[in-house]
Each structure stands twice: as structure tokens, then as C-alpha cells.
C-alpha atoms as a PDB file:
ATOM      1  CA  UNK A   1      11.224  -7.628   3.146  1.00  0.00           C
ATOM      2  CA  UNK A   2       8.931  -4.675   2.428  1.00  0.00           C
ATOM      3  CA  UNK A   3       9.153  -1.670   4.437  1.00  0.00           C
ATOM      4  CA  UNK A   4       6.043   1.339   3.871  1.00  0.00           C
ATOM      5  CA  UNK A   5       7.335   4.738   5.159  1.00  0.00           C
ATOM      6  CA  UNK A   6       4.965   7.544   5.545  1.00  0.00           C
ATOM      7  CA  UNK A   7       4.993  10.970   5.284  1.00  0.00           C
ATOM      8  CA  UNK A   8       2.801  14.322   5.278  1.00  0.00           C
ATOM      9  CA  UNK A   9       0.592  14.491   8.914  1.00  0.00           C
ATOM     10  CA  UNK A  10       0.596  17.154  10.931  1.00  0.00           C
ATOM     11  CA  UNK A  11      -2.220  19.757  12.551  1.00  0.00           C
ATOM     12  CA  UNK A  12      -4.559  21.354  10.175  1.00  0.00           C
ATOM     13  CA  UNK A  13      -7.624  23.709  10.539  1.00  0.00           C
ATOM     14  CA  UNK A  14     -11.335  22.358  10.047  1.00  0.00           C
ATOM     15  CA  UNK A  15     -11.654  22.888   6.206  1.00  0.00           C
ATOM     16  CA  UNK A  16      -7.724  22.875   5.349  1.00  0.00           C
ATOM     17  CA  UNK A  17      -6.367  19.942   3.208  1.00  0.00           C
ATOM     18  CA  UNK A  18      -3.245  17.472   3.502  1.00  0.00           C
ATOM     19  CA  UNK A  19      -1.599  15.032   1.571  1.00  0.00           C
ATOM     20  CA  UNK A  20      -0.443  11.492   3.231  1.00  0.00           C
ATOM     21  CA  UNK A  21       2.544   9.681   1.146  1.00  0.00           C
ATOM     22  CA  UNK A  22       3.768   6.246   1.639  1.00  0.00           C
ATOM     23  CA  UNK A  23       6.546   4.813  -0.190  1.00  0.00           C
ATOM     24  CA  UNK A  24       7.596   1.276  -0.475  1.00  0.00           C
ATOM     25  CA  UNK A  25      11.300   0.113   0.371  1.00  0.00           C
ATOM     26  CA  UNK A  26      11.647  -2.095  -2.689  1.00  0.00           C
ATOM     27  CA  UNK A  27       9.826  -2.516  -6.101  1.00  0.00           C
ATOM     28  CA  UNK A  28       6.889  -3.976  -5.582  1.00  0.00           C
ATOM     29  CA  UNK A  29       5.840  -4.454  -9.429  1.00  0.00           C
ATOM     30  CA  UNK A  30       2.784  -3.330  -9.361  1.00  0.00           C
ATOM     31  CA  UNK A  31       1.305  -6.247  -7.398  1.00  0.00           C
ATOM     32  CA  UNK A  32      -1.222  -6.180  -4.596  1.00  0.00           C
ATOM     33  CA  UNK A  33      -3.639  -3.567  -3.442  1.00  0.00           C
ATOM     34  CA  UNK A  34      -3.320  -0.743  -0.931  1.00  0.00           C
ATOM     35  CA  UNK A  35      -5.158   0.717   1.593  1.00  0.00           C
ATOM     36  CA  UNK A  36      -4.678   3.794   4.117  1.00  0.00           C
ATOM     37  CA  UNK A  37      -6.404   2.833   7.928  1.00  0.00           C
ATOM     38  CA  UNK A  38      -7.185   5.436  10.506  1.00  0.00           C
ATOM     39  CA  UNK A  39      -7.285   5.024  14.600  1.00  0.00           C
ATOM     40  CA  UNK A  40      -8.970   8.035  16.623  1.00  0.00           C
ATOM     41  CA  UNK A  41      -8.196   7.758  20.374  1.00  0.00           C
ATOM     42  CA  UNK A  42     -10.245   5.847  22.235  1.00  0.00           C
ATOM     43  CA  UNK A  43     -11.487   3.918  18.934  1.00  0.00           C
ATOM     44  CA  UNK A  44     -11.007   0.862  16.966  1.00  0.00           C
ATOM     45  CA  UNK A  45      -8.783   1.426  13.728  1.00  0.00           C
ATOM     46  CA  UNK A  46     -10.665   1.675  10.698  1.00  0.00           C
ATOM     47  CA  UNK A  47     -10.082   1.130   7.047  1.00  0.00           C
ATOM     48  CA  UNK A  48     -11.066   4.950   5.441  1.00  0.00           C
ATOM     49  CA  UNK A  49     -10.157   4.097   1.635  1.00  0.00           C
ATOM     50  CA  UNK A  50      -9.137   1.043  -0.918  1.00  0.00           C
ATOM     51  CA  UNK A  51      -7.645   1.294  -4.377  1.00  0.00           C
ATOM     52  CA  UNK A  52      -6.845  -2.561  -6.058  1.00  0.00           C
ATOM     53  CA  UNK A  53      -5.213  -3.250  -8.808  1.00  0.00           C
ATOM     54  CA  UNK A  54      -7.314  -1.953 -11.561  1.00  0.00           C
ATOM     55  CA  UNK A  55      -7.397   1.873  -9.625  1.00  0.00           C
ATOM     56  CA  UNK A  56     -10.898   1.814  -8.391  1.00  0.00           C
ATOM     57  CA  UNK A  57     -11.275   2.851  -5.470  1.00  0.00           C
ATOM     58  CA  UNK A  58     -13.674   2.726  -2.057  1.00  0.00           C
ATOM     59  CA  UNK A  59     -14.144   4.623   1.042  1.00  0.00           C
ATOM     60  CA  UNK A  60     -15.540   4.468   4.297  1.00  0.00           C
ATOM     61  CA  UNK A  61     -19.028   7.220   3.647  1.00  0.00           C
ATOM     62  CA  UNK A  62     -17.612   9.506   6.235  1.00  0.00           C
ATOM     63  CA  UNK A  63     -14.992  10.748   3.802  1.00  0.00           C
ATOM     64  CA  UNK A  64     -16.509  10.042   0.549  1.00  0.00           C
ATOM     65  CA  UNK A  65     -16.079  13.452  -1.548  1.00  0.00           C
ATOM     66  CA  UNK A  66     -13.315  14.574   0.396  1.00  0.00           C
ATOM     67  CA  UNK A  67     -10.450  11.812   0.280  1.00  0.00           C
ATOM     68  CA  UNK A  68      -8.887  10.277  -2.806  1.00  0.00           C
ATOM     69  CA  UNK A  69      -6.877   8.022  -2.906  1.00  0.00           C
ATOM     70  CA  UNK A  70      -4.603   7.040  -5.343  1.00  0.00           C
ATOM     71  CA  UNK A  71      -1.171   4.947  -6.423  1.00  0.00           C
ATOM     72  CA  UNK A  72       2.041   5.816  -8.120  1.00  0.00           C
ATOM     73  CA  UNK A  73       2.255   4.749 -11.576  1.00  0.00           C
ATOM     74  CA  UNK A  74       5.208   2.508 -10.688  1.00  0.00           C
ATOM     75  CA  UNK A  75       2.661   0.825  -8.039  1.00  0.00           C
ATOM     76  CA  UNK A  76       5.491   1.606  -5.410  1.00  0.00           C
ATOM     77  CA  UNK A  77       3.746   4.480  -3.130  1.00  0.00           C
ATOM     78  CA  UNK A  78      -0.114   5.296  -2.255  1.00  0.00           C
ATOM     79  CA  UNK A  79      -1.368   8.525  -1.568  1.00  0.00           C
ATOM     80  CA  UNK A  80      -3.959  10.206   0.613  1.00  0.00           C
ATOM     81  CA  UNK A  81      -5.257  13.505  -0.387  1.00  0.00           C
ATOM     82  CA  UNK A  82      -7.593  14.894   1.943  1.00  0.00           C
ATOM     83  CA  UNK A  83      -9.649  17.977   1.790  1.00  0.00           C
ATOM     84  CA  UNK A  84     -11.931  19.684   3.249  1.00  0.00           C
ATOM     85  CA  UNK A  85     -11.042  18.024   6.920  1.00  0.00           C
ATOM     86  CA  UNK A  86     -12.946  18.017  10.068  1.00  0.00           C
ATOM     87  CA  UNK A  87     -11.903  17.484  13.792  1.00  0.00           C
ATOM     88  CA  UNK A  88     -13.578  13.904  13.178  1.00  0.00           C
ATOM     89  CA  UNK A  89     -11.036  13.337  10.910  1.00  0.00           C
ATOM     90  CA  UNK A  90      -8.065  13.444  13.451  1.00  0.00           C
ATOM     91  CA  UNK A  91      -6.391  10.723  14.482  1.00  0.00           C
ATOM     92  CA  UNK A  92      -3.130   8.102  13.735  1.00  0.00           C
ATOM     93  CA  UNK A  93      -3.258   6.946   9.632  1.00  0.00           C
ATOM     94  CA  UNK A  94      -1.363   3.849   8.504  1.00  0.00           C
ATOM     95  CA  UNK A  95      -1.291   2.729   4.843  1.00  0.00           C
ATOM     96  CA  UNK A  96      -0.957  -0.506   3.794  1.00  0.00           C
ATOM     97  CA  UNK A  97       0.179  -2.589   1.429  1.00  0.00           C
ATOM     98  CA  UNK A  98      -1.976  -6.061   0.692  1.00  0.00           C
ATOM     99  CA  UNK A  99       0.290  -8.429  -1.372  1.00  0.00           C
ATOM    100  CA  UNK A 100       1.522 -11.711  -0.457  1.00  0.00           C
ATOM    101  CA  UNK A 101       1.856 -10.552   2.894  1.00  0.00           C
ATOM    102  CA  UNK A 102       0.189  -7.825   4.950  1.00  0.00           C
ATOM    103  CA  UNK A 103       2.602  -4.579   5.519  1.00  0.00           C
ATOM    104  CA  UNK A 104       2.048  -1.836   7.508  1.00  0.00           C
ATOM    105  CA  UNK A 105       3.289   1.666   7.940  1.00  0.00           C
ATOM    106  CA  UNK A 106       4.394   2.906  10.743  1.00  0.00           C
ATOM    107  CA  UNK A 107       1.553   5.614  11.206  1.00  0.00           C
ATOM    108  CA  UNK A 108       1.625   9.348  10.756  1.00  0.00           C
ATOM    109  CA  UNK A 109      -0.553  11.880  13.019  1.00  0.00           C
ATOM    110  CA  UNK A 110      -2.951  13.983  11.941  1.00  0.00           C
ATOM    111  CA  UNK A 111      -4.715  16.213  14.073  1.00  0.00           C
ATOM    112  CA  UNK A 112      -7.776  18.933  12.887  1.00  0.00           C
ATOM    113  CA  UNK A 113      -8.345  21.368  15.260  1.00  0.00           C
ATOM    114  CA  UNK A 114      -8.763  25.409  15.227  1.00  0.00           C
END
């Protein structure tokens, strides 16, 4: 069974920059595609970025030229770099891992405020 455990939130100044990790439990060889999610209180989660299997990647326009997203070489971790953040930006992020199953993070916070 796959287990994704996440790292790097935290609380961050408008304009500052963080970096989400999110490691899988076992080797996942480089199947499936991965995504990081985002839920704001009070609001619906929402998918922010996508990279499949051939590394391209998409993002919800709200954090286009800010976020990038990206994958271990191994295919065994995702990453969430994220610069240049706003108080918009705040909320719970999950990654997640789309294979033959669905697996989710457990969610790390990350709150933008001065």
C-alpha cells in the first residue's frame, strides 16, 4: 500500500517563497502522474498543478508563473515550489499520487500573511 508524506508548510510573508515535498512509502517505478490540491477555508479543494508522465506540466491560472511543479527523477516524490506567494494562496495542500489507485497525502498548512 502506498503511503505520500508531506513536508515543507508553514507561515510565510506576501512575496516570500516555500517548497512543498512529498515522498512516497515504496517505489513506485515511475508510474502514474501526480498532482498537488489546495483547500482554503470555507472553499472547495482545488487541483493548483499537474505533471504526467512525460514532465509537462499544468496549473490552475491563479498560480501560473509562480508555482512549479516538478518530480524526482526516481518518480518517487513531487515537489511544489512556490514563489512569490500571496494571502490567496493560504490554505491546506495535499499532493497526490494518480496510479492504479488514487493516494493522498495527508495535507500540510500553509498560511501567507504579514
Amino acid at each position: 500500500q502506498v503511503h505520500l508524506v508531506e513536508s515543507g508548510g508553514g507561515l510565510v510573508q506576501p512575496g516570500g517563497s516555500l517548497r512543498l515535498s512529498c515522498v512516497a512509502s515504496t517505489d513506485l517505478r515511475g508510474i502514474g502522474e501526480w498532482a498537488w490540491h489546495r483547500q482554503a477555508p470555507e472553499k472547495q479543494r482545488e487541483r493548483v498543478a499537474l505533471i504526467v508522465t512525460d514532465d509537462t506540466a499544468t496549473y490552475i491560472g491563479s498560480v501560473k508563473g509562480r508555482f512549479t511543479i516538478s518530480r524526482a527523477n526516481n518518480g518517487n516524490a513531487v515537489y511544489l515550489q512556490m514563489d512569490n506567494l500571496k494571502p490567496d494562496d493560504t490554505g491546506v495542500y495535499y499532493c497526490k499520487w494518480i496510479g492504479a489507485m488514487n493516494v493522498w497525502g495527508q495535507g500540510t498548512q500553509v498560511t501567507v500573511s504579514s
